[in-house]
C-alpha atoms as a PDB file:
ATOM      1  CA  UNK A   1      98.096 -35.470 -84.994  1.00  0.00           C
ATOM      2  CA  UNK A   2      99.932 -38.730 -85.550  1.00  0.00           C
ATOM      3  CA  UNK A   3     103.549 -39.464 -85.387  1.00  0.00           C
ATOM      4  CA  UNK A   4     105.143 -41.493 -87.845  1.00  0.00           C
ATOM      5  CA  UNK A   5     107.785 -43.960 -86.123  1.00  0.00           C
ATOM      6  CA  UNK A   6     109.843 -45.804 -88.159  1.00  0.00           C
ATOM      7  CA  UNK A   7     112.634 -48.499 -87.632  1.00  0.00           C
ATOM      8  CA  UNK A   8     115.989 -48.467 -88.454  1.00  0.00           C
ATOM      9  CA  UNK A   9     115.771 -51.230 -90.359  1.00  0.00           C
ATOM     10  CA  UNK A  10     112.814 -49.607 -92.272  1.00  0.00           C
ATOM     11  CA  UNK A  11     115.022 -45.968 -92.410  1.00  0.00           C
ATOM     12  CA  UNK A  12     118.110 -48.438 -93.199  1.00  0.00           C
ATOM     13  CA  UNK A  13     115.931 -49.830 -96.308  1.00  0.00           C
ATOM     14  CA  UNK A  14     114.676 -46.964 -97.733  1.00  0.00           C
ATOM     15  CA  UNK A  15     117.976 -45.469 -98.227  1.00  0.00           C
ATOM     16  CA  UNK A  16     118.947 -48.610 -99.607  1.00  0.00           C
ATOM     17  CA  UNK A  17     116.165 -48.004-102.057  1.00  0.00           C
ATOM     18  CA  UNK A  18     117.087 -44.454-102.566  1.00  0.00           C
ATOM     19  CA  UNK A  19     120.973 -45.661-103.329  1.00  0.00           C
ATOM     20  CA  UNK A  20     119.894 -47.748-105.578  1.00  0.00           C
ATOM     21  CA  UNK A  21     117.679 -45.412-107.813  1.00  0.00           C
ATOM     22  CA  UNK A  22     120.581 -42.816-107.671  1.00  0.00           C
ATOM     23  CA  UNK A  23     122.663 -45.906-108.843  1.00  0.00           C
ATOM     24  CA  UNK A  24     120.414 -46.594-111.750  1.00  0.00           C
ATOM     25  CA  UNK A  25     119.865 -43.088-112.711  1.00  0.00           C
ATOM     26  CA  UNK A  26     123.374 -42.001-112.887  1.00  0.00           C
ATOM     27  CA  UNK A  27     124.276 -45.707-114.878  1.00  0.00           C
ATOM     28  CA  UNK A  28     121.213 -44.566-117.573  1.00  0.00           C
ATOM     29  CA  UNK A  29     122.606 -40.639-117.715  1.00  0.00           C
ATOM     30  CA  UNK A  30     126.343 -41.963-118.310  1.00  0.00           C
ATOM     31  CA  UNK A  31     125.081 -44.749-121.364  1.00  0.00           C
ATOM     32  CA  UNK A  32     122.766 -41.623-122.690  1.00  0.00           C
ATOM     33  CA  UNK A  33     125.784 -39.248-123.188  1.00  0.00           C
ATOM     34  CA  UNK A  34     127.784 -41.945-124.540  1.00  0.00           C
ATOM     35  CA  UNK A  35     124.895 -42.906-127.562  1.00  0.00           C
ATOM     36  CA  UNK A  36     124.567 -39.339-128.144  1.00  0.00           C
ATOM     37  CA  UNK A  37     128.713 -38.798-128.576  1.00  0.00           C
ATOM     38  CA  UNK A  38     128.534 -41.726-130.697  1.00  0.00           C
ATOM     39  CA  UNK A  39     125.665 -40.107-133.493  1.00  0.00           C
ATOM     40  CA  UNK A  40     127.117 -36.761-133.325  1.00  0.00           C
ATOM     41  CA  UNK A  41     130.794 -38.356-134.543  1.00  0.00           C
ATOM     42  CA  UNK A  42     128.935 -40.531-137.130  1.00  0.00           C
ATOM     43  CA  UNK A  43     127.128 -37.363-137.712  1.00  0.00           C
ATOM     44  CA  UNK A  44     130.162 -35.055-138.121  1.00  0.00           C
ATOM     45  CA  UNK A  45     131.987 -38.293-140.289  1.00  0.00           C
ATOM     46  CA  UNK A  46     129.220 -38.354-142.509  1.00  0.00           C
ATOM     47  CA  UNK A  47     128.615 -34.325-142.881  1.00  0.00           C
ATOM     48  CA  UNK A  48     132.521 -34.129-143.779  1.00  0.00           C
ATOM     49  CA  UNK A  49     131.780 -36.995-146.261  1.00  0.00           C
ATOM     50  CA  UNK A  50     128.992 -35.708-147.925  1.00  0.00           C
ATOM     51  CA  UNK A  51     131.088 -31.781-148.522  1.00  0.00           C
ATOM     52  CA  UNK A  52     134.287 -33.689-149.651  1.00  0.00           C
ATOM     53  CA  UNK A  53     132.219 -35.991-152.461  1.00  0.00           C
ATOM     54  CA  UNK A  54     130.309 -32.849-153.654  1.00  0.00           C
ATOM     55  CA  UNK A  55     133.410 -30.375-153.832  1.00  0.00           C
ATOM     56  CA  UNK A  56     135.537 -33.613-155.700  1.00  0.00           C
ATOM     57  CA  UNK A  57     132.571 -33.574-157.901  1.00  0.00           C
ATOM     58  CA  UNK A  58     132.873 -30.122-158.715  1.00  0.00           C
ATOM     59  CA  UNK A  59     136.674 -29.993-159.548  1.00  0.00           C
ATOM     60  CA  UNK A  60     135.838 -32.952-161.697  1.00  0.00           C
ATOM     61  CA  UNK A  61     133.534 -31.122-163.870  1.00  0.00           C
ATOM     62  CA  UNK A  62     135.516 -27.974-163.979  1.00  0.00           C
ATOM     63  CA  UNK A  63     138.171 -29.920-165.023  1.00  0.00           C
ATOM     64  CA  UNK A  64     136.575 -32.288-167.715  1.00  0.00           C
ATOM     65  CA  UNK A  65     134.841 -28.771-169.128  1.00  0.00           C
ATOM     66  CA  UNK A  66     138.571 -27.194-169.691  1.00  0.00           C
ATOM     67  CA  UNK A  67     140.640 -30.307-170.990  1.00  0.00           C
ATOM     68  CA  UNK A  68     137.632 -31.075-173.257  1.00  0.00           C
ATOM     69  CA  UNK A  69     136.966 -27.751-174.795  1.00  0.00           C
ATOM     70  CA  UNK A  70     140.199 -25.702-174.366  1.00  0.00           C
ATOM     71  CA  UNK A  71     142.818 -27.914-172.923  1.00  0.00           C
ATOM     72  CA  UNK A  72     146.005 -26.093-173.626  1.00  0.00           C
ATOM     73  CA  UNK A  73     148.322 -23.888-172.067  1.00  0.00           C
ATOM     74  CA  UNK A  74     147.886 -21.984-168.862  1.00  0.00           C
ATOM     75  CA  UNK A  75     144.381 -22.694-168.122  1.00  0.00           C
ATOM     76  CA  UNK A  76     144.719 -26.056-168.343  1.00  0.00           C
ATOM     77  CA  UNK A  77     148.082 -25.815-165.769  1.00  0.00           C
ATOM     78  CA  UNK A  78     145.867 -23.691-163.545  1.00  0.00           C
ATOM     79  CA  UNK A  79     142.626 -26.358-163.629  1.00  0.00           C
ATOM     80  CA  UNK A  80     144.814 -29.575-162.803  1.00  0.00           C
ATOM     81  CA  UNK A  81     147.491 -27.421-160.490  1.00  0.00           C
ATOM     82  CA  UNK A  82     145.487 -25.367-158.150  1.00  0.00           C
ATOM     83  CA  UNK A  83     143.257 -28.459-157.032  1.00  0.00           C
ATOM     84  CA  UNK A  84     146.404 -30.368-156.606  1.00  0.00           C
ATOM     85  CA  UNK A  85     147.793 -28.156-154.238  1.00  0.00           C
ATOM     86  CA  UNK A  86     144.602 -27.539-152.254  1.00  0.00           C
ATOM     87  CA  UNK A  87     144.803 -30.783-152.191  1.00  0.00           C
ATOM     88  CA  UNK A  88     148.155 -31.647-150.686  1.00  0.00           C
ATOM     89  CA  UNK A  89     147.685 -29.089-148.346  1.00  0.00           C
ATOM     90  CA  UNK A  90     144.679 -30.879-146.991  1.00  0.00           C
ATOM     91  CA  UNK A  91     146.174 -34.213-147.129  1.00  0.00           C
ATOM     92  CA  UNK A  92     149.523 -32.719-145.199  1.00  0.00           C
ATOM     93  CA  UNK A  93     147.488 -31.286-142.239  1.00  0.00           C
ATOM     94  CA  UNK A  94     145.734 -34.039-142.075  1.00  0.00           C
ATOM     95  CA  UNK A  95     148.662 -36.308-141.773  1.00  0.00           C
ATOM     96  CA  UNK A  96     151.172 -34.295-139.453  1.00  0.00           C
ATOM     97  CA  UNK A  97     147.946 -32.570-136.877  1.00  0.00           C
ATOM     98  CA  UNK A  98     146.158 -34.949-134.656  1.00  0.00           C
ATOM     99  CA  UNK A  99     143.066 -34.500-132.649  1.00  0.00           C
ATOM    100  CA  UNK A 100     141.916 -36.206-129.702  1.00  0.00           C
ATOM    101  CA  UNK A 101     138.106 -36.568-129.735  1.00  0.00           C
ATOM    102  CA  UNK A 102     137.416 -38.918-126.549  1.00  0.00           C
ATOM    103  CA  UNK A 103     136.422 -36.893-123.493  1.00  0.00           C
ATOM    104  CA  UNK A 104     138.990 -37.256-120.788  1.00  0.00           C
ATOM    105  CA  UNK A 105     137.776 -40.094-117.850  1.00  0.00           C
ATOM    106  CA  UNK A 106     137.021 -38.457-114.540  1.00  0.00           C
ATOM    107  CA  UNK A 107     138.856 -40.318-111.410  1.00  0.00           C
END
């Protein structure tokens, strides 16, 4: 059986070298979860885009179907009313609650 004998500037080294790929490893895991954060809120933004131009495109078409072929009295008040107030609901919450999406920094 052999022994192994090592410095301390050889022991002092290769924990340098081990500090260093820790170093390197952590650096790579921190930019990973930031790229990932970044394409799931581009994700989320476009997802959110995508529902809101479809369901406008509905409302449009229920609308133009009514004011085009029966576009008097009540059902016309309830095709251009009830949209309008869904839609200053939305546009109230969205303007008076706000949302903090960026994780909190660890000290």
């Amino acid at each position: 059986m052999t022994t192994i004998s090592l410095s301390a500037v050889e022991i002092m080294a290769g924990l340098g070298v081990l500090l260093v790929l820790f170093v390197v490893w952590r650096a790579g895991s921190r930019r990973a979860k930031a790229v990932a954060e970044a394409a799931r809120s581009g994700a989320r933004f476009m997802s959110l885009a995508g529902r809101v131009l479809f369901t406008a495109g509905l409302i449009v078409a229920a609308q133009w179907l009514v004011i085009t072929q029966a576009g008097t009295g009540w059902l016309l008040l309830a095709v251009l009313g009830v949209p309008a107030l869904f839609a200053s609901y939305t546009l109230t919450r969205a303007l008076t609650v706000t949302t903090q999406d960026m994780p909190r920094r660890r000290r």
